[in-house]
Structures are given as C-alpha cells and as structure tokens.
PDB file of N, CA and C in Angstrom:
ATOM      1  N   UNK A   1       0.842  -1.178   0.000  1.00  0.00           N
ATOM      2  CA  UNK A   1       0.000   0.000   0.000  1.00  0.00           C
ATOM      3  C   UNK A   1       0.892   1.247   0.000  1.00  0.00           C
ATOM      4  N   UNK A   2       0.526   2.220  -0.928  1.00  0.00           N
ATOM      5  CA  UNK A   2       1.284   3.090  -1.155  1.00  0.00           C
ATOM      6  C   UNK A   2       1.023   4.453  -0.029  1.00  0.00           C
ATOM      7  N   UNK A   3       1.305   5.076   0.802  1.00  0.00           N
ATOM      8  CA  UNK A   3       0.864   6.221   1.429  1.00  0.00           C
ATOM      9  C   UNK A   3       0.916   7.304   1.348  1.00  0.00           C
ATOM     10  N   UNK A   4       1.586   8.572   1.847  1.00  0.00           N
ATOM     11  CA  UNK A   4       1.647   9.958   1.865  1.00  0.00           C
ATOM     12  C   UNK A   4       3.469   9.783   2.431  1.00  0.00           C
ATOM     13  N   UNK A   5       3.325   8.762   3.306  1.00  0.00           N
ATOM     14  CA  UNK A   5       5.041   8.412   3.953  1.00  0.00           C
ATOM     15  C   UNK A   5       5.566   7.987   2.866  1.00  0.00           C
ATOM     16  N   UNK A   6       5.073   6.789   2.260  1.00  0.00           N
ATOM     17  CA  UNK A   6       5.875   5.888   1.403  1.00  0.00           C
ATOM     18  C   UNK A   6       6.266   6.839   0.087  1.00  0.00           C
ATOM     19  N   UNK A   7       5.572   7.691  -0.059  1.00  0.00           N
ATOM     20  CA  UNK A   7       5.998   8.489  -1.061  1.00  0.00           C
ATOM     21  C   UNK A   7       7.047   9.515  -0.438  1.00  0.00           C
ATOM     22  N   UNK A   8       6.968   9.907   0.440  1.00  0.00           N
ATOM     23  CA  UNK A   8       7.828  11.128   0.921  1.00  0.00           C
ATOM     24  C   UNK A   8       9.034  10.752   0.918  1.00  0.00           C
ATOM     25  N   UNK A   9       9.161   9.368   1.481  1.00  0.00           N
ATOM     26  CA  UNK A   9      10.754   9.034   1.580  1.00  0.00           C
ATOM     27  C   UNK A   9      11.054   8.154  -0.264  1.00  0.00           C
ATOM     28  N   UNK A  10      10.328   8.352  -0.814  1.00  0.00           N
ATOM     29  CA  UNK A  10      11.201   7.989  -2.226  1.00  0.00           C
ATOM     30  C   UNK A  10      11.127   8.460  -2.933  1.00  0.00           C
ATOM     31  N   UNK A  11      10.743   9.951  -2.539  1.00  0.00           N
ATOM     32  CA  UNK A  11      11.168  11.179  -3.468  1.00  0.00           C
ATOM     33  C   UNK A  11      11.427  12.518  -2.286  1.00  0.00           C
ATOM     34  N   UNK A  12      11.628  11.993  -1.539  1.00  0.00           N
ATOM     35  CA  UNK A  12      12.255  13.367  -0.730  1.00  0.00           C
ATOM     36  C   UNK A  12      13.801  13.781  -1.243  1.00  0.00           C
ATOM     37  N   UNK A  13      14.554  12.347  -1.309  1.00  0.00           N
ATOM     38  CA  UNK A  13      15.804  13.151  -1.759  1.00  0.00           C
ATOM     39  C   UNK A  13      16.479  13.778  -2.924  1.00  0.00           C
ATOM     40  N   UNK A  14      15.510  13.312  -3.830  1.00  0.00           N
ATOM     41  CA  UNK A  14      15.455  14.266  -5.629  1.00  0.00           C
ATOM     42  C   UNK A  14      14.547  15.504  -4.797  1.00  0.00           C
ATOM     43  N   UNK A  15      13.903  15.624  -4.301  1.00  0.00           N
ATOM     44  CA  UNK A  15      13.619  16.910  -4.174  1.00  0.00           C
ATOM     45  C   UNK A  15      14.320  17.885  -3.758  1.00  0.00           C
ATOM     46  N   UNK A  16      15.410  17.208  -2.452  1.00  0.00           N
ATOM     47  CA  UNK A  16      15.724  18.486  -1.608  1.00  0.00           C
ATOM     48  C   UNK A  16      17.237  18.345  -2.563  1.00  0.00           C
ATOM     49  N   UNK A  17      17.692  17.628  -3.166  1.00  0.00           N
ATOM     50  CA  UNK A  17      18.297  17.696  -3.986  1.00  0.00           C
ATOM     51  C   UNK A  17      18.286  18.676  -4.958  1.00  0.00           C
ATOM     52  N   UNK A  18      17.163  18.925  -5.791  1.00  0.00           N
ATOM     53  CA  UNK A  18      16.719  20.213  -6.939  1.00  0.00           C
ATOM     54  C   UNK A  18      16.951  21.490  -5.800  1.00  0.00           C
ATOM     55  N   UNK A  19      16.083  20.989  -4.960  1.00  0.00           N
ATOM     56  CA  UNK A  19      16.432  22.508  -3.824  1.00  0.00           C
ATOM     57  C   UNK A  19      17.653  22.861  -3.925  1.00  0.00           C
ATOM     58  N   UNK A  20      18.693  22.159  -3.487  1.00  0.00           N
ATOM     59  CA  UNK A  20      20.303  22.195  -3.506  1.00  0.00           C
ATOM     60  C   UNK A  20      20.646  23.056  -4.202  1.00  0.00           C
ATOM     61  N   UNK A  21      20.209  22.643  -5.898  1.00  0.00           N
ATOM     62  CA  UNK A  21      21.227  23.221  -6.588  1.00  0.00           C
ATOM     63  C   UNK A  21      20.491  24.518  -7.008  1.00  0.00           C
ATOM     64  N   UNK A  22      19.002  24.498  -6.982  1.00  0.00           N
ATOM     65  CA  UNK A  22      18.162  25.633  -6.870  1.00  0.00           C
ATOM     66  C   UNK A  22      18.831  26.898  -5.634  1.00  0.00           C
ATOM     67  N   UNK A  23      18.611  26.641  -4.771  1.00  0.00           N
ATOM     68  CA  UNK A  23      18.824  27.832  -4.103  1.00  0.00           C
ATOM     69  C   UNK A  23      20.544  27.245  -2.935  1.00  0.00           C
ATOM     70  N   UNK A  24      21.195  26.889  -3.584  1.00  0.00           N
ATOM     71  CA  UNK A  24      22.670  26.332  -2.310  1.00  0.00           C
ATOM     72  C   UNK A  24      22.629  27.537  -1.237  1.00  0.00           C
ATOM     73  N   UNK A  25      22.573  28.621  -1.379  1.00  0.00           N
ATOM     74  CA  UNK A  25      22.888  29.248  -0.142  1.00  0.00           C
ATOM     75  C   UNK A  25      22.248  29.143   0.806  1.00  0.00           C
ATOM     76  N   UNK A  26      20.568  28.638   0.717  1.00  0.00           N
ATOM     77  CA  UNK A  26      19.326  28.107   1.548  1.00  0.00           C
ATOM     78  C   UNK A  26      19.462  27.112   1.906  1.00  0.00           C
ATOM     79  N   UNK A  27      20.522  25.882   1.275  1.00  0.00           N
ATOM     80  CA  UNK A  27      20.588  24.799   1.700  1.00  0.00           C
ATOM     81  C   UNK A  27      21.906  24.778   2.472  1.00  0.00           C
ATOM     82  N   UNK A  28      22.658  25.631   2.347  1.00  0.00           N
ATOM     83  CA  UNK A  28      23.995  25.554   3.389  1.00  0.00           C
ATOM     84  C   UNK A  28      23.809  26.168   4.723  1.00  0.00           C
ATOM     85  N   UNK A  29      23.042  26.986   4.902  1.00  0.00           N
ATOM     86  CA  UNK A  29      22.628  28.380   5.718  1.00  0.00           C
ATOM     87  C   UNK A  29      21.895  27.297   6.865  1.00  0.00           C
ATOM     88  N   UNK A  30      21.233  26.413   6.264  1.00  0.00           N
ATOM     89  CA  UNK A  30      20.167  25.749   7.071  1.00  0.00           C
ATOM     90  C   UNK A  30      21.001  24.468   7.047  1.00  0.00           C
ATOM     91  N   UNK A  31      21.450  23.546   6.558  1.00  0.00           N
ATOM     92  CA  UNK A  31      22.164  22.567   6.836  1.00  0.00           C
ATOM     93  C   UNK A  31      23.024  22.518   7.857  1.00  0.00           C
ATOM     94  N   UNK A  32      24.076  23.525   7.511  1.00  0.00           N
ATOM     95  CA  UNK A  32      25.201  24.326   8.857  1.00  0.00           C
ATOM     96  C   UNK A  32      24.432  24.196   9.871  1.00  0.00           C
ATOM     97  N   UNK A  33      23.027  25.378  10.441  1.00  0.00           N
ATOM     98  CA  UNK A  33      22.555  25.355  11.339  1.00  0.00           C
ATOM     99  C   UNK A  33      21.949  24.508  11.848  1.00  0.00           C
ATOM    100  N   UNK A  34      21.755  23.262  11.013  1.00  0.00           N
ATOM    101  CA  UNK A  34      20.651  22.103  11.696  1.00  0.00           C
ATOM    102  C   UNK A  34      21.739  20.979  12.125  1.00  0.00           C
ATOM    103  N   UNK A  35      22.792  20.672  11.325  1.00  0.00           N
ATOM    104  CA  UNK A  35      24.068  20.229  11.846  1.00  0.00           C
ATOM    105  C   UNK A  35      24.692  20.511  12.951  1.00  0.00           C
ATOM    106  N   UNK A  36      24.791  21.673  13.185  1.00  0.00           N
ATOM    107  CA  UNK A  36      25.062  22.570  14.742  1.00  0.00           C
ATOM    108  C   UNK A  36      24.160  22.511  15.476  1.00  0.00           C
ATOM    109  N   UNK A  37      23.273  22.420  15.370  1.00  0.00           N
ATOM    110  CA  UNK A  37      21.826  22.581  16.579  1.00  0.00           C
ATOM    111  C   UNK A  37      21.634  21.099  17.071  1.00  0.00           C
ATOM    112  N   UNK A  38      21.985  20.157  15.720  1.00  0.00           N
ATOM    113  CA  UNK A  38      20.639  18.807  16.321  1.00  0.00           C
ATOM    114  C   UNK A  38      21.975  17.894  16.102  1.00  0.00           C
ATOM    115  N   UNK A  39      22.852  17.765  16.372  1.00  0.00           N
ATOM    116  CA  UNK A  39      23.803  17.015  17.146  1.00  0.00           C
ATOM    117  C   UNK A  39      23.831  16.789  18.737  1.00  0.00           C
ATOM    118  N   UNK A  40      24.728  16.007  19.526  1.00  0.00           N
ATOM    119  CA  UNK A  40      24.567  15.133  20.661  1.00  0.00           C
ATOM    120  C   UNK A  40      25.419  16.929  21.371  1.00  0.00           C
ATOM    121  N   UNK A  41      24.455  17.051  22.401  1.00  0.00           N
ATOM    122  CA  UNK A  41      24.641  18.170  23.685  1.00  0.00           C
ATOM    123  C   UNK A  41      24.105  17.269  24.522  1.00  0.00           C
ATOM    124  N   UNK A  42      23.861  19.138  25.173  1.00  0.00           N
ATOM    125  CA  UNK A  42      22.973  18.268  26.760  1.00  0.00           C
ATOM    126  C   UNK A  42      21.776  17.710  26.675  1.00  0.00           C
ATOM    127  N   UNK A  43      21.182  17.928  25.663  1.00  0.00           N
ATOM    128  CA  UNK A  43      20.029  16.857  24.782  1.00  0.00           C
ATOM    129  C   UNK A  43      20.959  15.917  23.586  1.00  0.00           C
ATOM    130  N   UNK A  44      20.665  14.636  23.885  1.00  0.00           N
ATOM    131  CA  UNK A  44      20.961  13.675  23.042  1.00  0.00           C
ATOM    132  C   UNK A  44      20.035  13.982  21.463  1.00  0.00           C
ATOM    133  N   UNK A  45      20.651  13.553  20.427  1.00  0.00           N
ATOM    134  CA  UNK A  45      19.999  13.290  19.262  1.00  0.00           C
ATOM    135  C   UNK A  45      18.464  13.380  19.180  1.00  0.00           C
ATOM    136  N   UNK A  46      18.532  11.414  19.966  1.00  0.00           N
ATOM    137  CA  UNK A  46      17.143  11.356  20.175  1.00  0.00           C
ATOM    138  C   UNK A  46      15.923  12.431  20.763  1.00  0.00           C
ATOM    139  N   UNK A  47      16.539  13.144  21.875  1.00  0.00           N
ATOM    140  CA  UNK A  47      15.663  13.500  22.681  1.00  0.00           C
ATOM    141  C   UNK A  47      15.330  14.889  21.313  1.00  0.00           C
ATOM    142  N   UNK A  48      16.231  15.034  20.907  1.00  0.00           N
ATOM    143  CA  UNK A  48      16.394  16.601  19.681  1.00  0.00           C
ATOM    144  C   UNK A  48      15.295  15.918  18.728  1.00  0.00           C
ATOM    145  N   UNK A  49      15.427  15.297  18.235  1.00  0.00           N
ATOM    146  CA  UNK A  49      14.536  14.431  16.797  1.00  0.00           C
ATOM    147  C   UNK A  49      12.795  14.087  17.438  1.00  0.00           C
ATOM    148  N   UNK A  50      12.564  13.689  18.861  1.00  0.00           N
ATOM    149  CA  UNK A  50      11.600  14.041  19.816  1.00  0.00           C
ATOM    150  C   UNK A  50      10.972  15.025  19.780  1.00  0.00           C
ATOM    151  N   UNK A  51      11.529  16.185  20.112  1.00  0.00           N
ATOM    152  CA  UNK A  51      11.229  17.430  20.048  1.00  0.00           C
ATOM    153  C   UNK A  51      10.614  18.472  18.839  1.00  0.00           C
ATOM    154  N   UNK A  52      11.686  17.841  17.902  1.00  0.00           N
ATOM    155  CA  UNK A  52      11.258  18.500  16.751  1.00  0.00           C
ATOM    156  C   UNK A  52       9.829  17.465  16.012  1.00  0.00           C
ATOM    157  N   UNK A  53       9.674  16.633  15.857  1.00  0.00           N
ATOM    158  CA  UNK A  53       8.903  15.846  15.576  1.00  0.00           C
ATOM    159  C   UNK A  53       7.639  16.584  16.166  1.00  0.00           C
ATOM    160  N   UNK A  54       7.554  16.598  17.604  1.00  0.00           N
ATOM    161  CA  UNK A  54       6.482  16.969  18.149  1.00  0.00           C
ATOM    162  C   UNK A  54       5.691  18.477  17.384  1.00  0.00           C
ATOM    163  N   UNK A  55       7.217  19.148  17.487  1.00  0.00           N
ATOM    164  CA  UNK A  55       6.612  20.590  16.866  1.00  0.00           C
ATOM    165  C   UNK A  55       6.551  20.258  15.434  1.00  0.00           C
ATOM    166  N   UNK A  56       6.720  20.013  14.698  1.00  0.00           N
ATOM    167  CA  UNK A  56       6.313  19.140  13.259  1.00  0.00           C
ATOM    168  C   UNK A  56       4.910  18.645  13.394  1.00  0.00           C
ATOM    169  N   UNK A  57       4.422  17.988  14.977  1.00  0.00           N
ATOM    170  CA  UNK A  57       3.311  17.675  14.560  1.00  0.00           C
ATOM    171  C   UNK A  57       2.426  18.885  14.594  1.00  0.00           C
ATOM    172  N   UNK A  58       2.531  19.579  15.903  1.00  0.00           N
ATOM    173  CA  UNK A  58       2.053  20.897  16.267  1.00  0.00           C
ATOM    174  C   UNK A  58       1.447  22.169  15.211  1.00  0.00           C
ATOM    175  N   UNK A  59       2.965  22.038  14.493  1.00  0.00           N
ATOM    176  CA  UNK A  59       2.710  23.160  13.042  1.00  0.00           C
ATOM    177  C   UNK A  59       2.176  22.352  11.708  1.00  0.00           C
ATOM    178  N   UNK A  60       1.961  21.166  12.199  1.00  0.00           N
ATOM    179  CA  UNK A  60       0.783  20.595  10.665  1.00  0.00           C
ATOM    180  C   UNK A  60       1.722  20.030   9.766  1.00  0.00           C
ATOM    181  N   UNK A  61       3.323  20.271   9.708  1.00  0.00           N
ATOM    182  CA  UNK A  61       4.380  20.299   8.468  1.00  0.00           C
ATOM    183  C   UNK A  61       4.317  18.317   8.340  1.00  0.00           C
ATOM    184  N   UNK A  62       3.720  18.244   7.819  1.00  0.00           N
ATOM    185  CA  UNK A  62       4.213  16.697   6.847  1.00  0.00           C
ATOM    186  C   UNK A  62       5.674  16.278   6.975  1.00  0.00           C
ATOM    187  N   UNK A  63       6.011  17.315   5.860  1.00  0.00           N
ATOM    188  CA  UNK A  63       7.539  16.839   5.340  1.00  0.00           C
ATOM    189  C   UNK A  63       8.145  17.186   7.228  1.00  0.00           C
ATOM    190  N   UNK A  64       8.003  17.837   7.996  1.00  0.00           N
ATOM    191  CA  UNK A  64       8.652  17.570   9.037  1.00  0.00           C
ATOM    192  C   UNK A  64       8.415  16.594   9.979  1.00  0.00           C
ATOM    193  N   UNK A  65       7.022  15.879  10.036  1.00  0.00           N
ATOM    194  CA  UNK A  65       6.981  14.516  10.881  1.00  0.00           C
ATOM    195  C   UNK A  65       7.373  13.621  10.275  1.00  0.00           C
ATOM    196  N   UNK A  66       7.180  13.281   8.712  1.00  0.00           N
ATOM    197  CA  UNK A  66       8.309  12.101   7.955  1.00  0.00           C
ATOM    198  C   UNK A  66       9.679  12.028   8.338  1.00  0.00           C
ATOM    199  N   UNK A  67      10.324  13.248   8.365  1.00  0.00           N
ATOM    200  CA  UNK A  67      11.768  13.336   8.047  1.00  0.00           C
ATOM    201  C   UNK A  67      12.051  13.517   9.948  1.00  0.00           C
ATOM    202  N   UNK A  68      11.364  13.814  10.361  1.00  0.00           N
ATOM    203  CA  UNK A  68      11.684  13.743  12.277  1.00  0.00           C
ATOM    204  C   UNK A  68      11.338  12.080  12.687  1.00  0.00           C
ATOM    205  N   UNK A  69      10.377  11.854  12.178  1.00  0.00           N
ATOM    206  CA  UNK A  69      10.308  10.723  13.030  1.00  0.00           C
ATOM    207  C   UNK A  69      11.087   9.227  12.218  1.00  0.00           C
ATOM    208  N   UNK A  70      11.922   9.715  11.140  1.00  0.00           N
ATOM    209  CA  UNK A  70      12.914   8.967  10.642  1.00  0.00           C
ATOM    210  C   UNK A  70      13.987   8.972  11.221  1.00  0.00           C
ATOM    211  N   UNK A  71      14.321  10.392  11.532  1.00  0.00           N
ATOM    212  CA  UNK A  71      15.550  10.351  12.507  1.00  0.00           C
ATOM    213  C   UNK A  71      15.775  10.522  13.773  1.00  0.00           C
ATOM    214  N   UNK A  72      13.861  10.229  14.394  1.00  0.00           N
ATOM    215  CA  UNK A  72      13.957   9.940  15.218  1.00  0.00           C
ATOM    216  C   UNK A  72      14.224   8.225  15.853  1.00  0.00           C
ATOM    217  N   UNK A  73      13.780   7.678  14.593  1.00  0.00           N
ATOM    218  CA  UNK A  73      13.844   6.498  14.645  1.00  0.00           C
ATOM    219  C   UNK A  73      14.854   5.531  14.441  1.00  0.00           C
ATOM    220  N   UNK A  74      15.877   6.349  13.457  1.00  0.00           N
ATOM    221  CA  UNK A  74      17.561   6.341  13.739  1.00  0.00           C
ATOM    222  C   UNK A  74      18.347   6.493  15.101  1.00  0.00           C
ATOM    223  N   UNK A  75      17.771   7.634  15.333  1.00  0.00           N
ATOM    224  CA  UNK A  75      18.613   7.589  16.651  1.00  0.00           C
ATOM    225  C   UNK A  75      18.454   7.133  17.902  1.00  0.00           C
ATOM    226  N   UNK A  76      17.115   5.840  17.944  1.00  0.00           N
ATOM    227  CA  UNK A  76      17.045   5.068  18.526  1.00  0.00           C
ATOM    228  C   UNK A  76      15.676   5.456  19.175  1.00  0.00           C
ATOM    229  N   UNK A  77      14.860   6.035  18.679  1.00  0.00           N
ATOM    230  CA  UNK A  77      13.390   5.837  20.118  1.00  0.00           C
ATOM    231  C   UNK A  77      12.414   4.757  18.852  1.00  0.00           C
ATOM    232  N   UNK A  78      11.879   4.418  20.270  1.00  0.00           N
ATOM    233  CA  UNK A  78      10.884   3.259  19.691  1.00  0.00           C
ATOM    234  C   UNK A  78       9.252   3.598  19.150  1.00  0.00           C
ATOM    235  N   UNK A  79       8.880   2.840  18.525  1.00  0.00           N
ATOM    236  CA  UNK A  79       7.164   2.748  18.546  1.00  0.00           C
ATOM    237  C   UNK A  79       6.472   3.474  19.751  1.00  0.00           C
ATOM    238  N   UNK A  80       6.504   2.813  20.457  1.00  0.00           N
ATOM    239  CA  UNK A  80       6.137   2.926  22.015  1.00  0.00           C
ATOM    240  C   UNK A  80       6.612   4.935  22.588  1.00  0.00           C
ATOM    241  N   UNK A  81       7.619   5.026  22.208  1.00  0.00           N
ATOM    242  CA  UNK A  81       7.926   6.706  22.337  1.00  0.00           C
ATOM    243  C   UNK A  81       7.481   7.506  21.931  1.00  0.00           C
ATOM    244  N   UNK A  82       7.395   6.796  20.711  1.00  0.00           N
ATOM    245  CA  UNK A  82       6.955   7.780  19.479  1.00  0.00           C
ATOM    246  C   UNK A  82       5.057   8.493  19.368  1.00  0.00           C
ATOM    247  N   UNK A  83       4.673   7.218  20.280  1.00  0.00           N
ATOM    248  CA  UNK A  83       3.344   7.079  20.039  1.00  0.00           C
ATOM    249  C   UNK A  83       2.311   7.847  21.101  1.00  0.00           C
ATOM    250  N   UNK A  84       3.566   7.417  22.439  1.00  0.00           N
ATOM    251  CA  UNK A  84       3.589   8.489  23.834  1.00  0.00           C
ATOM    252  C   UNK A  84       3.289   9.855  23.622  1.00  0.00           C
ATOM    253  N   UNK A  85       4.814   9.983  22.336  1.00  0.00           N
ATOM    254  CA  UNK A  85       4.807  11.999  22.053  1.00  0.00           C
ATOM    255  C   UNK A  85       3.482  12.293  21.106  1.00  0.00           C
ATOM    256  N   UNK A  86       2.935  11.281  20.605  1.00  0.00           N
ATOM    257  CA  UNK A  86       1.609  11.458  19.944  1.00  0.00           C
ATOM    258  C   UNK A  86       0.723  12.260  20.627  1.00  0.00           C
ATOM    259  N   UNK A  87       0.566  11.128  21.727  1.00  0.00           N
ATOM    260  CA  UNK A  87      -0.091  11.897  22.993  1.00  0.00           C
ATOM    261  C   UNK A  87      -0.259  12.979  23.735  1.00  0.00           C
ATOM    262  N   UNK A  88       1.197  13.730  23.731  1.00  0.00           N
ATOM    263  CA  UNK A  88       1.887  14.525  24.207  1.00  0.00           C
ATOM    264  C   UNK A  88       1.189  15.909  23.415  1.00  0.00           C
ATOM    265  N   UNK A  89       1.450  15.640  22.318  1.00  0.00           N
ATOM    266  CA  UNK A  89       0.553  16.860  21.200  1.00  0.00           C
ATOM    267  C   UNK A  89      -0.820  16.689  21.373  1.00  0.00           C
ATOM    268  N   UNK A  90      -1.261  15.962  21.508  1.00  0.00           N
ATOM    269  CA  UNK A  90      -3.045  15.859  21.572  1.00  0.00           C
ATOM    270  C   UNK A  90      -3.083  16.435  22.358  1.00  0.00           C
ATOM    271  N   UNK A  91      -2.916  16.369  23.814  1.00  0.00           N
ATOM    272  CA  UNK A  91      -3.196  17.109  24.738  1.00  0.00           C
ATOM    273  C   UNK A  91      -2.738  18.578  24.829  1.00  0.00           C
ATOM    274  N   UNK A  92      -1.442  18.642  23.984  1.00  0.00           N
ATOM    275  CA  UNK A  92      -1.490  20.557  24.160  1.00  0.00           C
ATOM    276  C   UNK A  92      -2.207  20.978  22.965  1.00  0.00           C
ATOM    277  N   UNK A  93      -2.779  20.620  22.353  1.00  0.00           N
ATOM    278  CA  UNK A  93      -3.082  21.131  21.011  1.00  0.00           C
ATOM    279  C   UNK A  93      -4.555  20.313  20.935  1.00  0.00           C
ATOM    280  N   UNK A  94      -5.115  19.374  21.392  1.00  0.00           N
ATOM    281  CA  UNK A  94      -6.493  18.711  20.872  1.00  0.00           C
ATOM    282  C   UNK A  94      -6.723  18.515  19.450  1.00  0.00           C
ATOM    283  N   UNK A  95      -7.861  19.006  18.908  1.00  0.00           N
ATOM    284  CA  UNK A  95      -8.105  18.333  17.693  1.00  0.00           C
ATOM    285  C   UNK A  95      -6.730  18.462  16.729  1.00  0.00           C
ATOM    286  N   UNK A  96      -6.282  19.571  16.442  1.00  0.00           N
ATOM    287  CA  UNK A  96      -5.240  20.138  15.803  1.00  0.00           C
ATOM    288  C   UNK A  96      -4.112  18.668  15.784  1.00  0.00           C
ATOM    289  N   UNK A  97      -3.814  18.624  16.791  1.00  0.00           N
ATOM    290  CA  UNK A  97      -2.846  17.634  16.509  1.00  0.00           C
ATOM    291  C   UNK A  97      -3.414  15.937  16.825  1.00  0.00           C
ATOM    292  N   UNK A  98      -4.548  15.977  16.964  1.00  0.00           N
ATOM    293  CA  UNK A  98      -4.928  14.728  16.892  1.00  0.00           C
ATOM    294  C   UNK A  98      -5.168  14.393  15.744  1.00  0.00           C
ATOM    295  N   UNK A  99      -5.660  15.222  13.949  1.00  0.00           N
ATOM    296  CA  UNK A  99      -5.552  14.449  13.414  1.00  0.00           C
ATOM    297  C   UNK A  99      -4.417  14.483  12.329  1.00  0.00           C
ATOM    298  N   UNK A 100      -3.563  14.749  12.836  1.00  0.00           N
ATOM    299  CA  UNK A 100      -2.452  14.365  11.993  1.00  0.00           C
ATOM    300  C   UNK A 100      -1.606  13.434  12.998  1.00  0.00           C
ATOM    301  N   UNK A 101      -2.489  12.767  14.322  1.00  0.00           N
ATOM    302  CA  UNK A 101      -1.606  11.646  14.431  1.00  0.00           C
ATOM    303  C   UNK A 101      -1.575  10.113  13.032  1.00  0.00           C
ATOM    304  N   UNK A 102      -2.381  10.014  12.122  1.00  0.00           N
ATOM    305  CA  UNK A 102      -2.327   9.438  11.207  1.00  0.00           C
ATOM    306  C   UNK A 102      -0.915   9.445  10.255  1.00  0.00           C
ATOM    307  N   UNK A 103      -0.504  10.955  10.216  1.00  0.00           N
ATOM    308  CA  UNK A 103       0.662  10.976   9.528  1.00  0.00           C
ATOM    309  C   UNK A 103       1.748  10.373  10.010  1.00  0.00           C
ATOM    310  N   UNK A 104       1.515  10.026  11.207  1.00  0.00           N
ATOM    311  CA  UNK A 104       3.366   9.490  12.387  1.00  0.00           C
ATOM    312  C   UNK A 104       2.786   8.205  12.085  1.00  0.00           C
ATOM    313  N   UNK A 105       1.678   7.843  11.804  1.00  0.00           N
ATOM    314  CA  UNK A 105       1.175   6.130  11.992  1.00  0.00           C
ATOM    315  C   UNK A 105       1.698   6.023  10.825  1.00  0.00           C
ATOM    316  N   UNK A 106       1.299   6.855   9.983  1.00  0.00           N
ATOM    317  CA  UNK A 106       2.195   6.233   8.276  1.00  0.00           C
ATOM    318  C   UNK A 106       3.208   6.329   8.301  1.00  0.00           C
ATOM    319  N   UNK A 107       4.325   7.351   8.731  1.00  0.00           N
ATOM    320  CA  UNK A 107       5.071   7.221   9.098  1.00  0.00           C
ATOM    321  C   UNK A 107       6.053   5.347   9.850  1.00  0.00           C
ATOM    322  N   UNK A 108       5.533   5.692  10.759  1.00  0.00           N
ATOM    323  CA  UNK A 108       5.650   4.015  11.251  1.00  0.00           C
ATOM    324  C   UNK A 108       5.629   3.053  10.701  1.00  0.00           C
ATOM    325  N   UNK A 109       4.679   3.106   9.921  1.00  0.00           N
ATOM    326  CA  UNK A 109       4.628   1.757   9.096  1.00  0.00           C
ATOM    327  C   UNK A 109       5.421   1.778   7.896  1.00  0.00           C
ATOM    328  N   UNK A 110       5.801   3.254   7.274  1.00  0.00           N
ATOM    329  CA  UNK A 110       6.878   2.769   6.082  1.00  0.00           C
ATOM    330  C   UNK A 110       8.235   2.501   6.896  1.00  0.00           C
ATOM    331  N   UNK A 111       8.336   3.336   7.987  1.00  0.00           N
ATOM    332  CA  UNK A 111       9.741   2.850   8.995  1.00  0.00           C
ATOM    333  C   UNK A 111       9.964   1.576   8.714  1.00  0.00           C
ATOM    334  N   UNK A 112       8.947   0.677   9.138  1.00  0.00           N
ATOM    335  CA  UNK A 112       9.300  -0.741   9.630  1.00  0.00           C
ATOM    336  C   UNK A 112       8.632  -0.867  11.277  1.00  0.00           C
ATOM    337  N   UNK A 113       7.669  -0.250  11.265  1.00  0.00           N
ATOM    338  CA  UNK A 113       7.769   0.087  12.877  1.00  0.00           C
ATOM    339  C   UNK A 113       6.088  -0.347  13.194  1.00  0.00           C
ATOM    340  N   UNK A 114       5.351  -0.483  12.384  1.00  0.00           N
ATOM    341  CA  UNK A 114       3.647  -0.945  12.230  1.00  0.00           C
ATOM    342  C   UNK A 114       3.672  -1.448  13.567  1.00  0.00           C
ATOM    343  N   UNK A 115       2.101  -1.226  13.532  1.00  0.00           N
ATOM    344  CA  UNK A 115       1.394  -2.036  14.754  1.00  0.00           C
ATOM    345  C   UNK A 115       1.985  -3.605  14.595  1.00  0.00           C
ATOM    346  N   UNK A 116       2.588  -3.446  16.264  1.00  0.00           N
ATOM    347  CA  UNK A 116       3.107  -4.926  16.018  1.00  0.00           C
ATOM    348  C   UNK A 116       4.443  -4.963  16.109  1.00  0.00           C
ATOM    349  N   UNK A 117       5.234  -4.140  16.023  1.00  0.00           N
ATOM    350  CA  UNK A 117       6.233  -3.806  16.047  1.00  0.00           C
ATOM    351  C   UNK A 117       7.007  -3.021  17.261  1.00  0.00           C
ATOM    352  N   UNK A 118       8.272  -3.404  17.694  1.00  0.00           N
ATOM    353  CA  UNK A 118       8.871  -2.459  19.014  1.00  0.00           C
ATOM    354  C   UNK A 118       8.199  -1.113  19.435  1.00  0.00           C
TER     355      UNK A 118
END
C-alpha cells in the first residue's frame, strides 16, 4: 500500500536535492545550522529528533513529521515513544494535533515500525 510516507521518503531526496542546486545558499545556511543545533549536547539526538517531531506535529508540516520521526527512529526511540509523544501533542493542542496523528502512523509503518512492532 502506497501512502503519503511511502511516497515522501522515495522522493524526498530528488527533491531536496533540486532545492540544492536551486537555491545552495538556503541549503547551506540551514544545513550548517541544523548540523550545529541537532547534534549530541545536553540533549541527546534522540531527545532533539523528539522534540522537533512533536513541533512538526504541532505546526501541521508533513515533510517535518516524515523526516523527524525517521531520525527519530535512527537515533534510537521506539514505537512505544513515538506514540507516547503522539499523545503529548493531543493534549497541548487537541483536535489540531490529533488528526495528523495518522501521519506518524504512516510514518511508522513505512519505517518498519507498524502495529506490532517495538
């Protein structure tokens, strides 16, 4: 089954790719800074990829709960975390972010991470 995830991650990187060579100074400006920001401090990776995910869900951005909760899922949080911080947004936000908990579920399941899973 094809989704809204399954597509994002097999054409996200021809996209941000065209971006690249479209605008490089937008993609260095922000690369630099996201390289510097969301590396291991006094917040680990994970807890950074957590965070942003959440506000990804918060502000509605798609392409930012695909691409957060991929690397959130790289850097090690589980199903079970992921599904917690679901929660976490419903309650500060209600409807708003309840229904784009669907997008982290698709998410999940192109992961490898489906109901049923860690």
């Amino acid at each position: 089954m094809s989704t809204d995830a399954a597509k994002h991650y097999s054409t996200w990187p021809d996209r941000v790719g065209a971006m690249k060579t479209a605008a490089p100074d937008i993609a260095r400006g922000f690369g630099s800074m996201f390289q510097k920001l969301m590396g291991e401090g006094a917040l680990s990776v994970r807890e950074k990829e957590l965070i942003a995910l959440a506000i990804g869900m918060s502000v509605r951005c798609e392409a930012c709960i695909y691409s957060h909760a991929e690397k959130a899922v790289k850097a090690g949080a589980t199903r079970e975390q992921l599904l917690e911080l679901a929660g976490v947004v419903v309650t500060m936000q209600g409807g708003p972010g309840y229904v784009y908990v669907p997008k982290l579920l698709e998410a999940l399941d192109a992961l490898g991470l489906g109901e049923g899973s860690g």
